[in-house]
C-alpha atoms as a PDB file:
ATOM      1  CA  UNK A   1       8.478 -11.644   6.440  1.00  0.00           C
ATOM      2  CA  UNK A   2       5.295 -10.678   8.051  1.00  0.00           C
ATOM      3  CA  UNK A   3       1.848 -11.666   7.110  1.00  0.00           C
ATOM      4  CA  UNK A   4      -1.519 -10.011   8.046  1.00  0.00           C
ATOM      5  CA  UNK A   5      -4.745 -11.228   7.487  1.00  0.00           C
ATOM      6  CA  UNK A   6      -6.909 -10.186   4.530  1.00  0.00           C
ATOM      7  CA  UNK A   7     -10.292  -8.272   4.813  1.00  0.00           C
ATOM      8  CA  UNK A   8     -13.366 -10.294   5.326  1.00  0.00           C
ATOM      9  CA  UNK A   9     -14.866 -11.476   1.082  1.00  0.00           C
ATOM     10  CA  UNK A  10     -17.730  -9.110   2.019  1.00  0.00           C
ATOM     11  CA  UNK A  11     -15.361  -5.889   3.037  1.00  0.00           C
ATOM     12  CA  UNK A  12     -13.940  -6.739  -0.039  1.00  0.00           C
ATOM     13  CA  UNK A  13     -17.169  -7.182  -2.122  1.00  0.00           C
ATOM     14  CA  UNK A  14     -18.962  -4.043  -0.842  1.00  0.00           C
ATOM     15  CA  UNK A  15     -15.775  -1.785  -2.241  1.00  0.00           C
ATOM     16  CA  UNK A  16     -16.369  -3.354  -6.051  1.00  0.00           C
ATOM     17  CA  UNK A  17     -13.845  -6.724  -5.397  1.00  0.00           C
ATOM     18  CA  UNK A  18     -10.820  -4.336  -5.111  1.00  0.00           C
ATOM     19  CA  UNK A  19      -8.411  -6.542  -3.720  1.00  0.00           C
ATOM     20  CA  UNK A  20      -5.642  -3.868  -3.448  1.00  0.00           C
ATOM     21  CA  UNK A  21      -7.736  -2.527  -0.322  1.00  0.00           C
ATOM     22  CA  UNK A  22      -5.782  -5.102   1.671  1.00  0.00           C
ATOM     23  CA  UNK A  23      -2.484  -2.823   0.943  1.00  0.00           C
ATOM     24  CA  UNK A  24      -3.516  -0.465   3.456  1.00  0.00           C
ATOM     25  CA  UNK A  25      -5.039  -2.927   5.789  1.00  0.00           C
ATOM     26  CA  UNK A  26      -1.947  -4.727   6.182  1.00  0.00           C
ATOM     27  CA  UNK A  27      -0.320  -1.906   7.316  1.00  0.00           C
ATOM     28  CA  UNK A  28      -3.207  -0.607   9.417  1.00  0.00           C
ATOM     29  CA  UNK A  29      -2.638  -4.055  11.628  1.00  0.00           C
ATOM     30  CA  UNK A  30       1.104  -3.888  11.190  1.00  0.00           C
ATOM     31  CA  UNK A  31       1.072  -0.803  13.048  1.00  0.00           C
ATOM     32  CA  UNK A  32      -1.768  -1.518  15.643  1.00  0.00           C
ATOM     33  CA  UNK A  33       0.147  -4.667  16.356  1.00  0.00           C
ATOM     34  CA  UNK A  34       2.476  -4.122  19.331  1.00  0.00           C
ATOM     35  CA  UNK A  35       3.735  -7.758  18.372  1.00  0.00           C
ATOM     36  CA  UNK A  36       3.993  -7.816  14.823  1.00  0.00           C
ATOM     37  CA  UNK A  37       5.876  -4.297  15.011  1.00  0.00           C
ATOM     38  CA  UNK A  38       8.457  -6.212  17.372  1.00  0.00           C
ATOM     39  CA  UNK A  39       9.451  -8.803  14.433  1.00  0.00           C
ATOM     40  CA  UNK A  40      11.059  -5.662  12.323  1.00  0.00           C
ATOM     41  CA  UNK A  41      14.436  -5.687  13.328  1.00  0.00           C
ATOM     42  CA  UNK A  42      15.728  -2.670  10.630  1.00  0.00           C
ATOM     43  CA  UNK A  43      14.853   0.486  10.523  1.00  0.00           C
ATOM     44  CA  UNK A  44      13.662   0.624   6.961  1.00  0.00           C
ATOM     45  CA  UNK A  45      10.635  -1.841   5.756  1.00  0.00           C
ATOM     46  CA  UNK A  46      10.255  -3.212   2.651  1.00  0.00           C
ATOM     47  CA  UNK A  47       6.080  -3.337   1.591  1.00  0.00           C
ATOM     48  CA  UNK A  48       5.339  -6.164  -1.146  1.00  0.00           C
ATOM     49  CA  UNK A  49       2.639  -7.496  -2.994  1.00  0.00           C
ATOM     50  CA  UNK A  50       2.174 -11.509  -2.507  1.00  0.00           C
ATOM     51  CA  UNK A  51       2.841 -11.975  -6.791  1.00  0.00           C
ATOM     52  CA  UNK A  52       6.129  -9.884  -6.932  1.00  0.00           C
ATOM     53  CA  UNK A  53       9.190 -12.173  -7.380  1.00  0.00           C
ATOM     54  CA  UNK A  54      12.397 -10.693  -6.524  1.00  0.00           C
ATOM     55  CA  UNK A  55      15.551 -11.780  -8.976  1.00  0.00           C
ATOM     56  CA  UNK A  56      18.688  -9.662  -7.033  1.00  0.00           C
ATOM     57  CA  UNK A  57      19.088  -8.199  -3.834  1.00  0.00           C
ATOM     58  CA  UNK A  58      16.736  -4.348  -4.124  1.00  0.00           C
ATOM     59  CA  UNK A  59      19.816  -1.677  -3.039  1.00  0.00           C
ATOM     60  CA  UNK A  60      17.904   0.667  -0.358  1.00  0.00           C
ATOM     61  CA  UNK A  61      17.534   3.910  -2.292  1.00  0.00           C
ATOM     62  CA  UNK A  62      15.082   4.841   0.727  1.00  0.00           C
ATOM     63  CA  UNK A  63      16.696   7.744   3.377  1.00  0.00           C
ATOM     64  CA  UNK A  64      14.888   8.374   7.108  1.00  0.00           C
ATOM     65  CA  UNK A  65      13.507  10.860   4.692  1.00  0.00           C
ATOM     66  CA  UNK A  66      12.508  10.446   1.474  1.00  0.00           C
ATOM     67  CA  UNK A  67      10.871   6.599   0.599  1.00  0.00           C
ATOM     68  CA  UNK A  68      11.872   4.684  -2.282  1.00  0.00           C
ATOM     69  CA  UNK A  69       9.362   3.197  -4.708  1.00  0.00           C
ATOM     70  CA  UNK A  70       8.386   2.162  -8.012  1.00  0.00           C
ATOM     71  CA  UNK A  71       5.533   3.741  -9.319  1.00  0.00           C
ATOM     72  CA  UNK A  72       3.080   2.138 -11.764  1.00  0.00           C
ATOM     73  CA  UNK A  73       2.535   5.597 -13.963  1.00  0.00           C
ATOM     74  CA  UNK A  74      -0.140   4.329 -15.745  1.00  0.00           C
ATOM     75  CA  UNK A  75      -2.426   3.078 -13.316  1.00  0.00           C
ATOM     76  CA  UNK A  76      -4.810   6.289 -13.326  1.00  0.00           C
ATOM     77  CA  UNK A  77      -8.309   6.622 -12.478  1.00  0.00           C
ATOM     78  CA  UNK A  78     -10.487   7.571 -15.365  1.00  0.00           C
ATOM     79  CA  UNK A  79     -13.523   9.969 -15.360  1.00  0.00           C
ATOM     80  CA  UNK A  80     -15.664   6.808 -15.612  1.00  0.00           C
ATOM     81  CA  UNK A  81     -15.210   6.293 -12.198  1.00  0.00           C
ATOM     82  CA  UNK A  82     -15.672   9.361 -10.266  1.00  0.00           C
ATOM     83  CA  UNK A  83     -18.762   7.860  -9.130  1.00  0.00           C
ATOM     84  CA  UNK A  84     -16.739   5.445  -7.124  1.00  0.00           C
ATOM     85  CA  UNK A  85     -14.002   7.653  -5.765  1.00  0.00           C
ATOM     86  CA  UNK A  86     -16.789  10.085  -4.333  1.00  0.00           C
ATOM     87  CA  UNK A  87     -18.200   7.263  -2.144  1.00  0.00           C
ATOM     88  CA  UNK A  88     -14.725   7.854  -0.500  1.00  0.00           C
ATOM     89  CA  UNK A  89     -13.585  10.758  -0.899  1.00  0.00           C
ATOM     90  CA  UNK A  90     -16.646  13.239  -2.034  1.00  0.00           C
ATOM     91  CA  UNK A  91     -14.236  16.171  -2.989  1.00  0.00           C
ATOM     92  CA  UNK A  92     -12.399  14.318  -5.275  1.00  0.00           C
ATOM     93  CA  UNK A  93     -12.506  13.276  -8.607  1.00  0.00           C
ATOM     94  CA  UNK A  94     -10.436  10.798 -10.890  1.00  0.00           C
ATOM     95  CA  UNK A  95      -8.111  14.455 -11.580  1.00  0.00           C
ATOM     96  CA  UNK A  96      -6.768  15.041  -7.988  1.00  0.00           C
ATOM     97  CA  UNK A  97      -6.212  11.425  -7.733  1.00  0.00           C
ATOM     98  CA  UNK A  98      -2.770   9.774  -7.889  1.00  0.00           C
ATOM     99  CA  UNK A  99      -2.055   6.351  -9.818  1.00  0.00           C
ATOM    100  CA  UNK A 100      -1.883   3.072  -8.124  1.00  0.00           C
ATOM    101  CA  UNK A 101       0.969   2.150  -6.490  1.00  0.00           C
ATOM    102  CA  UNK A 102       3.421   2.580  -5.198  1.00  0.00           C
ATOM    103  CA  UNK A 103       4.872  -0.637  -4.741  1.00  0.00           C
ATOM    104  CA  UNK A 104       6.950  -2.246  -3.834  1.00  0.00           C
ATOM    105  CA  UNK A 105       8.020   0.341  -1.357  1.00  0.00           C
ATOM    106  CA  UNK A 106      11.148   0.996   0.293  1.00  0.00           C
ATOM    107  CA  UNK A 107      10.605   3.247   4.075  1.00  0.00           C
ATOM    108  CA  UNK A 108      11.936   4.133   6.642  1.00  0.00           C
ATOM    109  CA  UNK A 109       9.840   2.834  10.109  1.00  0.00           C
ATOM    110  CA  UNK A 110       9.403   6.034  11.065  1.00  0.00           C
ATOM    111  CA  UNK A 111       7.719   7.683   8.067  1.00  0.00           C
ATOM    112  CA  UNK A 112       5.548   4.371   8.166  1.00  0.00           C
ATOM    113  CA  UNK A 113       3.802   5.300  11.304  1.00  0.00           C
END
């Protein structure tokens, strides 16, 4: 198990209070962390949210290739907030954009970085 540290209450204020931005920044230190990269000792990584409870071992369905997921299908942006996503990403719109997720996530190191 490796833990980061969350984004600052204001980082996470000034993008609406979405929480889920620390996903990304986890991994962001994970792999600008000579140190914390040293603690994985397999070649596949297994990317978690802090509320999931595990009941049985997860098999690795993941190859060096291809990443293993689940995918939360119904998480989509709505039109209602294209405003938002064109703060980030100006092009876009709540069409092009995939659902939320996925996690957990199953991958190998390599694809990671």
């Amino acid at each position: 198990t490796i833990f980061t540290h969350t984004l600052p209450e204001e980082v996470i204020a000034s993008h609406f209070y979405f929480n889920v931005l620390n996903r990304p920044e986890s991994i962001r230190q994970l792999l600008a962390s000579p140190s914390l990269l040293a603690q994985i000792t397999s070649s596949f990584v297994l990317v978690l949210e802090t509320d999931h409870v595990l009941m049985q071992p997860i098999p690795n369905l993941a190859t060096p290739t291809q990443p293993a997921a689940y995918v939360f299908g119904y998480m989509h942006a709505q039109p209602a907030q294209d405003y938002i996503i064109k703060r980030y990403w100006p092009e876009g719109s709540s069409k092009q954009l995939q659902p939320v997720g996925p996690s957990p996530l199953l991958i190998h190191l390599d694809q990671l970085r």
